[in-house]
N, C-alpha and C. Protein backbone atom coordinates (compact mmCIF):
# COMPACT_ATOMS: atom_id res chain seq x y z
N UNK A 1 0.85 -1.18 0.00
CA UNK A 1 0.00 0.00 0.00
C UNK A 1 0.89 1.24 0.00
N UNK A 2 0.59 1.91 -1.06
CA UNK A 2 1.95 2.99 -1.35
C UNK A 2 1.52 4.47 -0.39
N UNK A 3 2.47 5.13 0.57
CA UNK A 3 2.11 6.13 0.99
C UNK A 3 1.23 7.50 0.41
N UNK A 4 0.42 8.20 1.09
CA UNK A 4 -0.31 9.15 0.20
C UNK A 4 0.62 10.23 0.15
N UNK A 5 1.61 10.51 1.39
CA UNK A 5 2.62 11.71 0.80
C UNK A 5 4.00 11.09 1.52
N UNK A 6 5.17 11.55 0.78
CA UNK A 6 6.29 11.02 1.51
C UNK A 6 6.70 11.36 2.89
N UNK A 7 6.92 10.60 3.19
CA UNK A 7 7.93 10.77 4.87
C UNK A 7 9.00 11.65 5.00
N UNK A 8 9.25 12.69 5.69
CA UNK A 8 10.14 13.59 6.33
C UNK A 8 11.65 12.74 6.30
N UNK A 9 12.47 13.06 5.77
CA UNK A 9 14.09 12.19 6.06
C UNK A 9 14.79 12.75 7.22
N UNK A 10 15.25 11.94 7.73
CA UNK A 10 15.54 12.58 8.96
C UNK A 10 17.50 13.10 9.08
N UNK A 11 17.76 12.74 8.20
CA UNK A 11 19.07 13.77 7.96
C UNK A 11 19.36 13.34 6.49
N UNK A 12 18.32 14.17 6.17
CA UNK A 12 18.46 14.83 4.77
C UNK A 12 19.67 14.37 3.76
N UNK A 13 21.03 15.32 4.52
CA UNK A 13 21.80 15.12 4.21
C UNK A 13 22.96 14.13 3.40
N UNK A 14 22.70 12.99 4.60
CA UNK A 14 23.03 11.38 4.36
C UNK A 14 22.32 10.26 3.25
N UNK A 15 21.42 11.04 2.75
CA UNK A 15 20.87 10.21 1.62
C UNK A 15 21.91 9.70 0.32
N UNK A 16 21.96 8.32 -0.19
CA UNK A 16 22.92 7.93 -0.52
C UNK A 16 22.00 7.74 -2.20
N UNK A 17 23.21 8.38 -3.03
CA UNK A 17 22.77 8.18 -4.73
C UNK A 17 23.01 7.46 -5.31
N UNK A 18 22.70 6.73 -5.99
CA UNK A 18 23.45 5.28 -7.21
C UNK A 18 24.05 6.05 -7.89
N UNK A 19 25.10 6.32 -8.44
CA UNK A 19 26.16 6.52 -9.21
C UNK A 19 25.66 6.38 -10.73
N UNK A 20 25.40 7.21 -11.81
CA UNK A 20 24.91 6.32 -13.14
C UNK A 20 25.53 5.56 -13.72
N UNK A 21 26.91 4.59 -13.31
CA UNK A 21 27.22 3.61 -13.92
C UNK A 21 27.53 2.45 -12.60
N UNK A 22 25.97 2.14 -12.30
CA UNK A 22 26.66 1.20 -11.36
C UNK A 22 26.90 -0.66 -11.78
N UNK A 23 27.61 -1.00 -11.32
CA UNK A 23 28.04 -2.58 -11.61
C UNK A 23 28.42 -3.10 -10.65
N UNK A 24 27.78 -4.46 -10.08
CA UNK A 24 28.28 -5.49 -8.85
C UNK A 24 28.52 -6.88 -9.41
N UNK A 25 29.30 -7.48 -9.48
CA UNK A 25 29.41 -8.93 -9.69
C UNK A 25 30.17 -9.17 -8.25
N UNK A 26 29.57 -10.39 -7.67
CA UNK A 26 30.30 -11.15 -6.93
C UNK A 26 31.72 -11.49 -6.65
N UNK A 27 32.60 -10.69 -6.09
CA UNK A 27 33.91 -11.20 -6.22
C UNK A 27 34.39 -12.83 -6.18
N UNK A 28 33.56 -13.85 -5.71
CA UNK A 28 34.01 -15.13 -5.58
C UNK A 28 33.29 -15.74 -6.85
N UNK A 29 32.71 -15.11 -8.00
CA UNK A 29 32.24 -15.29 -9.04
C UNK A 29 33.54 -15.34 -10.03
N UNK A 30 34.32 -13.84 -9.64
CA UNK A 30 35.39 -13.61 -10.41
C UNK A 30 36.21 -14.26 -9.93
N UNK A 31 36.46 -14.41 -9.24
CA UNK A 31 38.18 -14.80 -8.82
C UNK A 31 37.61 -16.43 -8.98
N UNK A 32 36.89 -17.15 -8.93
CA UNK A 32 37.05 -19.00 -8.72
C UNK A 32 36.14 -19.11 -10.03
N UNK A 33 36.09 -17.97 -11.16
CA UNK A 33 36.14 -17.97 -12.65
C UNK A 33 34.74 -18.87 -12.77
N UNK A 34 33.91 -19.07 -11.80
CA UNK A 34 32.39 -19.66 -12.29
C UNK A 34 31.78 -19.43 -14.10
N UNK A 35 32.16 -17.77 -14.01
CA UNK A 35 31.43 -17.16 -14.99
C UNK A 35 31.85 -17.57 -16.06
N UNK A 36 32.99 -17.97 -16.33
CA UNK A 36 33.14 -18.97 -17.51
C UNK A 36 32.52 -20.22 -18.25
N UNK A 37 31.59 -20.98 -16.98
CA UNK A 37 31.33 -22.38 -17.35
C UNK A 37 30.13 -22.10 -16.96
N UNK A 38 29.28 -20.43 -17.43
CA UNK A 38 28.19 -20.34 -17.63
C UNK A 38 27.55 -20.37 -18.85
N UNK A 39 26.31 -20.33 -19.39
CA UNK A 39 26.03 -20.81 -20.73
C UNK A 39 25.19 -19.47 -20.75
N UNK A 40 24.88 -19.19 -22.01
CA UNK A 40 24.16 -17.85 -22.56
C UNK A 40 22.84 -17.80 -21.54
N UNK A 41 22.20 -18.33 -21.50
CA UNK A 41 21.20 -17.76 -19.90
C UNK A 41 20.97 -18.39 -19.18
N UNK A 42 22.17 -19.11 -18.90
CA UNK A 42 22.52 -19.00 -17.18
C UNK A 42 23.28 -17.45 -16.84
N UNK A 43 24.24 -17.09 -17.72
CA UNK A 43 24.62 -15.71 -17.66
C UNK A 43 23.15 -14.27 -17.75
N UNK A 44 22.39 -14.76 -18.38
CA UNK A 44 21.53 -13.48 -18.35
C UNK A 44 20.54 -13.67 -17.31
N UNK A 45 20.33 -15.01 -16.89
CA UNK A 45 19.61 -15.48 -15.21
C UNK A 45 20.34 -14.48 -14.34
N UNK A 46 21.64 -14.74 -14.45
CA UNK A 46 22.63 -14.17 -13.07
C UNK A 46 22.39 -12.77 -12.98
């Protein structure tokens, strides 16, 4: 049930922005090279 007006932030300030190029892969994805012996969508699943 979506609020009828937004909530007050309570230090404003500290509100945190996504960056416009954000990217996360799993570091134990990369480094023990999983992502290799993935197949075309098992990679677009992930």
């Amino acid at each position: 049930m979506p609020l009828k007006k937004p909530l007050p932030l309570v230090v404003p300030n500290l509100v945190r922005k996504m960056p416009n190029s954000f990217a996360w892969i799993d570091p134990q994805l990369r480094i023990r090279q999983f992502l290799v012996d993935f197949d075309t969508e098992e990679f677009a699943f992930y």
